[in-house]
N, C-alpha and C. Protein backbone atom coordinates (compact mmCIF):
# COMPACT_ATOMS: atom_id res chain seq x y z
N UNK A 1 0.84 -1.19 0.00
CA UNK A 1 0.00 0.00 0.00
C UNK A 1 0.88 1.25 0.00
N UNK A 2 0.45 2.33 -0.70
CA UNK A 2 0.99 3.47 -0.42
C UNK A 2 0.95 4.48 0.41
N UNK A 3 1.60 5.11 0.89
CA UNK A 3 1.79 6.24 1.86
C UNK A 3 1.53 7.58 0.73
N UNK A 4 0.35 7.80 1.13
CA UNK A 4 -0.13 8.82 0.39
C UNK A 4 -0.54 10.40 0.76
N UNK A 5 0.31 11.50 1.14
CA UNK A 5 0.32 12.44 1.32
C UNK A 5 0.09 13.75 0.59
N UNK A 6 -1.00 13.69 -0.14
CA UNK A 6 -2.16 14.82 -1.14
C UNK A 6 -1.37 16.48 -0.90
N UNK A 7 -0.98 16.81 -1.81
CA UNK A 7 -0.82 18.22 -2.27
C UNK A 7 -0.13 19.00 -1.05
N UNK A 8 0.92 18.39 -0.67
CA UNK A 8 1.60 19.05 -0.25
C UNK A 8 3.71 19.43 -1.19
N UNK A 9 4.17 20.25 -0.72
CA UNK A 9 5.35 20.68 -1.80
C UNK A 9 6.33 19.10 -1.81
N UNK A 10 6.74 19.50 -2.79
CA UNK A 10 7.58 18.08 -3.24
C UNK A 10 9.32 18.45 -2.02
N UNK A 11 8.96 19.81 -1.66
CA UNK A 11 10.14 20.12 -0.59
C UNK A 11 9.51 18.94 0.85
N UNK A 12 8.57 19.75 0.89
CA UNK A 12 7.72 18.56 1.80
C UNK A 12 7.70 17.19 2.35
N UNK A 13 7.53 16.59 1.04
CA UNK A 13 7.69 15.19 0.75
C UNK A 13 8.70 14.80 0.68
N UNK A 14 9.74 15.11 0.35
CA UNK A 14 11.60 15.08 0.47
C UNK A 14 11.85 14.80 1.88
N UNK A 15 11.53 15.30 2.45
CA UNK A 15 12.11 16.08 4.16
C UNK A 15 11.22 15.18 4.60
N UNK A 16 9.85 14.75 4.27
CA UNK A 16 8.90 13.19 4.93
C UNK A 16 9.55 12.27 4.89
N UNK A 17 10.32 11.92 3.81
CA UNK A 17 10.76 10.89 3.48
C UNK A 17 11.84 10.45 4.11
N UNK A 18 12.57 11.33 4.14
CA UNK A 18 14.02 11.45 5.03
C UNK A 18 13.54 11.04 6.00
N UNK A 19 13.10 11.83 6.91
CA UNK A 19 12.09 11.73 8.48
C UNK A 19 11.90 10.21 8.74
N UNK A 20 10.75 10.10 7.86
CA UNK A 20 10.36 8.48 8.20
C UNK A 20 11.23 7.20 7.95
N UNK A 21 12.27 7.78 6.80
CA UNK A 21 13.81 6.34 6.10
C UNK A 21 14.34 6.71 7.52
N UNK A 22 13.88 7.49 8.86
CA UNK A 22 15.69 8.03 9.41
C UNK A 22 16.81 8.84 8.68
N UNK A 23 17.24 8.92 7.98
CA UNK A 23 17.90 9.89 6.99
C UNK A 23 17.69 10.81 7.32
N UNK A 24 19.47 11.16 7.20
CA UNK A 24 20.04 12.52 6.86
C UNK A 24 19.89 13.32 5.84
N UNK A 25 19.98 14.34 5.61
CA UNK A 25 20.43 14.99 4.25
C UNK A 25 21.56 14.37 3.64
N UNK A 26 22.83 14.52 4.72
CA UNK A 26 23.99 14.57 4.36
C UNK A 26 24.04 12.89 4.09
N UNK A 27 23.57 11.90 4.40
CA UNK A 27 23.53 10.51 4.12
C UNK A 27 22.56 10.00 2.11
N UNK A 28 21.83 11.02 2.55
CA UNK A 28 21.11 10.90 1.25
C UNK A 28 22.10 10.96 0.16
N UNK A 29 22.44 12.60 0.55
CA UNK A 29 23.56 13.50 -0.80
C UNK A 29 24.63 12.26 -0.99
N UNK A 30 25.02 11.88 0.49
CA UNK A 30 26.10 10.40 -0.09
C UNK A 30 25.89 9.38 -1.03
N UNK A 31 24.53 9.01 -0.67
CA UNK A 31 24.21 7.50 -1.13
C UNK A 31 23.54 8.08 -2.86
N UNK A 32 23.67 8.77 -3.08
CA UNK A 32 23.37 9.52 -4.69
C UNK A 32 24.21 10.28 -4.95
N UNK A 33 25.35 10.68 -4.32
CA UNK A 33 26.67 11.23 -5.13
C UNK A 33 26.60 13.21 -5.62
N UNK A 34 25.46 13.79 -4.64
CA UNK A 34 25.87 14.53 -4.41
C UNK A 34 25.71 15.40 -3.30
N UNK A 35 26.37 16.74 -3.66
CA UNK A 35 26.90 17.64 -2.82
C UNK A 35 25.64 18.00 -1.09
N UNK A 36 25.48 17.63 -0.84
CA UNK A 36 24.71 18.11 0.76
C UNK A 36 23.69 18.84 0.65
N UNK A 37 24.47 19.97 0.38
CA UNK A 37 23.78 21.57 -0.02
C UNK A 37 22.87 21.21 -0.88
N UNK A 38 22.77 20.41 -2.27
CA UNK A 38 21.91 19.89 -3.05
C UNK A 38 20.47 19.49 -2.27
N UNK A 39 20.31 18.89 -1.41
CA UNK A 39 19.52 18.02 -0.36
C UNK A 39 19.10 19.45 0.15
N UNK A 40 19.58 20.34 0.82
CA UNK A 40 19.19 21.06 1.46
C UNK A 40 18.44 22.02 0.86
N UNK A 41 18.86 22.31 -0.38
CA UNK A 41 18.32 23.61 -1.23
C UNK A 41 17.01 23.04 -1.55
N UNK A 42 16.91 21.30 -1.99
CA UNK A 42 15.35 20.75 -2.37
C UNK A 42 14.35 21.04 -1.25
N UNK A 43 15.17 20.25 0.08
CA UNK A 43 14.00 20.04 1.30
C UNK A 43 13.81 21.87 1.41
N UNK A 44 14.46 22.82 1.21
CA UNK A 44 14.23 23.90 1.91
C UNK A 44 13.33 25.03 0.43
N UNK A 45 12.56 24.13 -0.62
CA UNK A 45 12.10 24.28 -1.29
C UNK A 45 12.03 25.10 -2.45
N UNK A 46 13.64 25.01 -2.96
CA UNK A 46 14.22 25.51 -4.43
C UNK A 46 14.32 24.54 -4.85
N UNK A 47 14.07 25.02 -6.58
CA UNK A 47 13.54 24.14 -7.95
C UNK A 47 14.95 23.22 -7.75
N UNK A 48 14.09 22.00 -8.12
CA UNK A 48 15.06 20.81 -8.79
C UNK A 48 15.82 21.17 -9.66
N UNK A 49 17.07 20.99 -9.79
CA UNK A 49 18.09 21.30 -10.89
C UNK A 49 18.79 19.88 -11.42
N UNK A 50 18.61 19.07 -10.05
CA UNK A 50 18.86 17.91 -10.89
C UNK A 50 18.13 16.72 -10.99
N UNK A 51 17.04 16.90 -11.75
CA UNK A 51 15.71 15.74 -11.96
C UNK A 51 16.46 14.57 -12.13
N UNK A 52 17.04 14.02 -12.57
CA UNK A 52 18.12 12.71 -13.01
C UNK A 52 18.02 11.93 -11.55
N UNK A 53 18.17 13.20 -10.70
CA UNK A 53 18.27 12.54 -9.32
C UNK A 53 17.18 11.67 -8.53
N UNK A 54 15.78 12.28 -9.03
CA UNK A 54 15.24 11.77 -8.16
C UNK A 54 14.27 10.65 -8.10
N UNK A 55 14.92 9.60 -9.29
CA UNK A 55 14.77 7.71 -9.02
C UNK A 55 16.07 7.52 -8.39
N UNK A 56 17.46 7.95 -8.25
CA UNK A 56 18.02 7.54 -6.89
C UNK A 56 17.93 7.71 -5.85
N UNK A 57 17.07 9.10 -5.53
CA UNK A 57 16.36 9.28 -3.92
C UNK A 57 15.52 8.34 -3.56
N UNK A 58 14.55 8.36 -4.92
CA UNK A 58 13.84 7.17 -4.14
C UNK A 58 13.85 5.88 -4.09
N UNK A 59 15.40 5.61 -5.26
CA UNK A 59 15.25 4.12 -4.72
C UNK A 59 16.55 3.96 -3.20
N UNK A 60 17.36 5.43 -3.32
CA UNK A 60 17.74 4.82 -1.60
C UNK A 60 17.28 5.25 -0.38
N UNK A 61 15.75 5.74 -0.46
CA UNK A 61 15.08 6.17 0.40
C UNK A 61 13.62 5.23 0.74
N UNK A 62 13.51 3.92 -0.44
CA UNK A 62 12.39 2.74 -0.49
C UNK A 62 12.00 3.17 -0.73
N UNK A 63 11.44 3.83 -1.58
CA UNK A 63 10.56 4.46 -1.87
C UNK A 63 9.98 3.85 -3.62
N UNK A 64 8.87 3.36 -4.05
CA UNK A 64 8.57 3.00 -5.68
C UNK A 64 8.99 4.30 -6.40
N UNK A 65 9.07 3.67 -7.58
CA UNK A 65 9.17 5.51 -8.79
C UNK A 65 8.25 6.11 -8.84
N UNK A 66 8.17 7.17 -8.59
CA UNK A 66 7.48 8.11 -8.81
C UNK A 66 7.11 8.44 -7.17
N UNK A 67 6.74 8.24 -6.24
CA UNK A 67 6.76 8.62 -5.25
C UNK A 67 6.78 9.51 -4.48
N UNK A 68 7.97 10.16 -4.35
CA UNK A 68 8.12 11.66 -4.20
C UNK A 68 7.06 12.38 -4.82
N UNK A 69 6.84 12.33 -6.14
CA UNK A 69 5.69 13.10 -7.04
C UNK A 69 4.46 12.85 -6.72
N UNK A 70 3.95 11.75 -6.19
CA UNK A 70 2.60 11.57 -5.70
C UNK A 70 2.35 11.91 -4.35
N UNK A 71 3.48 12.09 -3.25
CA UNK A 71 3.39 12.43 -2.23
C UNK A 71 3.26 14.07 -2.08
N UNK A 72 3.84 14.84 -3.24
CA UNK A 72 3.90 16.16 -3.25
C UNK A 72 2.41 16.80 -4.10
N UNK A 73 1.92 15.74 -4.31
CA UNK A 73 0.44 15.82 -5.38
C UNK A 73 0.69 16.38 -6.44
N UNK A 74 1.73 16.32 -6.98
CA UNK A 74 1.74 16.16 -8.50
C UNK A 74 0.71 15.02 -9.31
N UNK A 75 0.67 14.09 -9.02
CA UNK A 75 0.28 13.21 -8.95
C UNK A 75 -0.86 12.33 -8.81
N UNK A 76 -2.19 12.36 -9.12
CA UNK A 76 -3.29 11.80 -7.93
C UNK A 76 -4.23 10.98 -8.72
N UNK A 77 -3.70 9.33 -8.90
CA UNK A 77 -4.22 8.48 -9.45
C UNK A 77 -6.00 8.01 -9.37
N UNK A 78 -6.57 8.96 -8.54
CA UNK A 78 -7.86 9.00 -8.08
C UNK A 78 -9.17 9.97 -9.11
N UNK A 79 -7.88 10.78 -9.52
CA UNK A 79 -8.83 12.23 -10.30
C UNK A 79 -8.37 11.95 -11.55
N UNK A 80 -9.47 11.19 -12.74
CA UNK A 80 -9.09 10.80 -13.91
C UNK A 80 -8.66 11.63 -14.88
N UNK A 81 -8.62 13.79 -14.53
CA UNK A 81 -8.48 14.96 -15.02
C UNK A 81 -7.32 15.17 -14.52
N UNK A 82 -6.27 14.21 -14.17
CA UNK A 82 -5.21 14.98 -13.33
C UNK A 82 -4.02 14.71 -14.44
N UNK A 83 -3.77 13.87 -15.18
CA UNK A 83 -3.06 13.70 -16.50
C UNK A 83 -3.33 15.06 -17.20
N UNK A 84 -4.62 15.39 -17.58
CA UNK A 84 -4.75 16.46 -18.06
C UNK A 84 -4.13 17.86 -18.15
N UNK A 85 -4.65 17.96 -16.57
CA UNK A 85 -3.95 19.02 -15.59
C UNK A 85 -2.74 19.16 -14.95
N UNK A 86 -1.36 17.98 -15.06
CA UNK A 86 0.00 18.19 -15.64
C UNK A 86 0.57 18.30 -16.99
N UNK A 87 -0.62 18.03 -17.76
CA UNK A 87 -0.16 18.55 -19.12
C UNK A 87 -0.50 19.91 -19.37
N UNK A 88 -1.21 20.46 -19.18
CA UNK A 88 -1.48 21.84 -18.90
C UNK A 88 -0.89 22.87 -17.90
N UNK A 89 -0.14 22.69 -17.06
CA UNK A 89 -0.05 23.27 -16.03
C UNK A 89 1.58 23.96 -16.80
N UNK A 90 1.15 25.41 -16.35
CA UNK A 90 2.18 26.15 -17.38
C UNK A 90 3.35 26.12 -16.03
N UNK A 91 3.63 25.64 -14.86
CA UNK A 91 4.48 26.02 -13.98
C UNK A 91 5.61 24.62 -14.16
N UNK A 92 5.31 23.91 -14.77
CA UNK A 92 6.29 22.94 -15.08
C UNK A 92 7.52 23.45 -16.09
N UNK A 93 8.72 22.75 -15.82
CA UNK A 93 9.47 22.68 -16.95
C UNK A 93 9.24 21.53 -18.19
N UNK A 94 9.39 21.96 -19.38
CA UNK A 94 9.08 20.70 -20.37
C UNK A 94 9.76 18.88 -19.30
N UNK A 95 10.56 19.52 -18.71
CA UNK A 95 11.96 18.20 -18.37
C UNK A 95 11.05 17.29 -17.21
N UNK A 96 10.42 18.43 -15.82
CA UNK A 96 9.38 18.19 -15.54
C UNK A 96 8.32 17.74 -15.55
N UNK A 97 7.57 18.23 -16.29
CA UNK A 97 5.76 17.81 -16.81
C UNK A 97 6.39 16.64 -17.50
N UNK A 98 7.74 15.89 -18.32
CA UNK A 98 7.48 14.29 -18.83
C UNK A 98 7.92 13.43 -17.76
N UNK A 99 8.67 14.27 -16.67
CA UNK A 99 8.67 13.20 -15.35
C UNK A 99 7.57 12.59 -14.75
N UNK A 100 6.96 13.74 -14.33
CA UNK A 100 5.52 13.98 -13.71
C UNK A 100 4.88 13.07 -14.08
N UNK A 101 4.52 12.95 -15.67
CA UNK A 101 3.49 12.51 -16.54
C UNK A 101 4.09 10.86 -16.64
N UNK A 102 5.56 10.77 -16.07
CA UNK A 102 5.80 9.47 -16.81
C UNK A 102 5.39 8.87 -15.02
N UNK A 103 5.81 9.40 -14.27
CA UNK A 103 5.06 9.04 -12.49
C UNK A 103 4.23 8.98 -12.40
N UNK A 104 3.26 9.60 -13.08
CA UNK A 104 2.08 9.41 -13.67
C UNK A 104 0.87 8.37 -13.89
N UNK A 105 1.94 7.85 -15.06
CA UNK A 105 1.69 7.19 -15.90
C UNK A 105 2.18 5.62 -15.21
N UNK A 106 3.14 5.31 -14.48
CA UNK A 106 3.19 4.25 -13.60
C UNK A 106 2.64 4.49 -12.39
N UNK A 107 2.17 5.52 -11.37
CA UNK A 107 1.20 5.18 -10.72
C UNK A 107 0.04 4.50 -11.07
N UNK A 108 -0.78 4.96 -11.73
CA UNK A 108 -1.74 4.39 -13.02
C UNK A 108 -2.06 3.22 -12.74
N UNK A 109 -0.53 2.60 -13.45
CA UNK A 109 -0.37 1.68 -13.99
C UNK A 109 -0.23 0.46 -12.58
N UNK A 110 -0.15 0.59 -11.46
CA UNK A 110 0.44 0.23 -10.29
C UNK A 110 -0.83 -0.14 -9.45
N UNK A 111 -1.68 1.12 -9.48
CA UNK A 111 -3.03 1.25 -8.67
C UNK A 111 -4.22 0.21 -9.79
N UNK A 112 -3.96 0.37 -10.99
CA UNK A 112 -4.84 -0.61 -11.57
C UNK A 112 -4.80 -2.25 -11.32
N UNK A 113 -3.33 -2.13 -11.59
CA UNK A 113 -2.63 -3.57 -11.16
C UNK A 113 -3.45 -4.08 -9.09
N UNK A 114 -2.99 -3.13 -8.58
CA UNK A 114 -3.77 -3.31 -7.52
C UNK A 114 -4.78 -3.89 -7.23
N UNK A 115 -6.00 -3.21 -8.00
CA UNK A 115 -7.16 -3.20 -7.86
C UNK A 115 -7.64 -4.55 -9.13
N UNK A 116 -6.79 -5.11 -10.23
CA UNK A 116 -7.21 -6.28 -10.45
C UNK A 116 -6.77 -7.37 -9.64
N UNK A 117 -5.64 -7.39 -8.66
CA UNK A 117 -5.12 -8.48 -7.68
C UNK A 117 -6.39 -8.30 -6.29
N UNK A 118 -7.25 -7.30 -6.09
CA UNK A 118 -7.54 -7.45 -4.96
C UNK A 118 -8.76 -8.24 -4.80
């Protein structure tokens, strides 16, 4: 099951995640190869600069893909208009909105799977 935390900042959900793994910043920035300050500038809620990064947060934080993004409500496999409304949403970067959409697009894909096993 997922740990599902609705529309709050993806700084938010960073700094949850940490919290609940136990994790550091400075353990994170290790175990993904970078700089500290990186960790700190996300949780303290300046733009991602390095998206690349964050399927190694969450895979050394347990976290499934996409995760972070559904916890920050990017995300919300419940509202069948919400694909829509990251494709539209002018506050994304192009690099962004195909992350989003591809977290998206395997939540989706995850919660359906679900719901035919249950």
């Amino acid at each position: 099951m997922w740990c599902r935390v609705p529309h709050v900042s993806f700084a938010k959900a960073l700094a949850g995640a940490l919290q609940i793994g136990s994790m550091s910043q400075a353990e994170l920035a290790r175990q993904i190869d970078v700089h500290p300050s990186t960790i700190g500038r996300w949780v303290d809620g300046r733009p991602l600069d390095q998206l690349d990064q964050v399927a190694a947060m969450e895979d050394a934080l347990g976290l499934r893909r996409g995760q972070l993004f559904i916890d920050a409500g990017y995300v919300d496999v419940d509202i069948p208009s919400a694909r829509s409304a990251i494709e539209h949403d002018g506050t994304l970067s192009p690099m962004l909105r195909r992350i989003v959409l591809d977290a998206y697009d395997s939540a989706h894909r995850v919660a359906a799977d679900d719901v035919a096993n249950a």
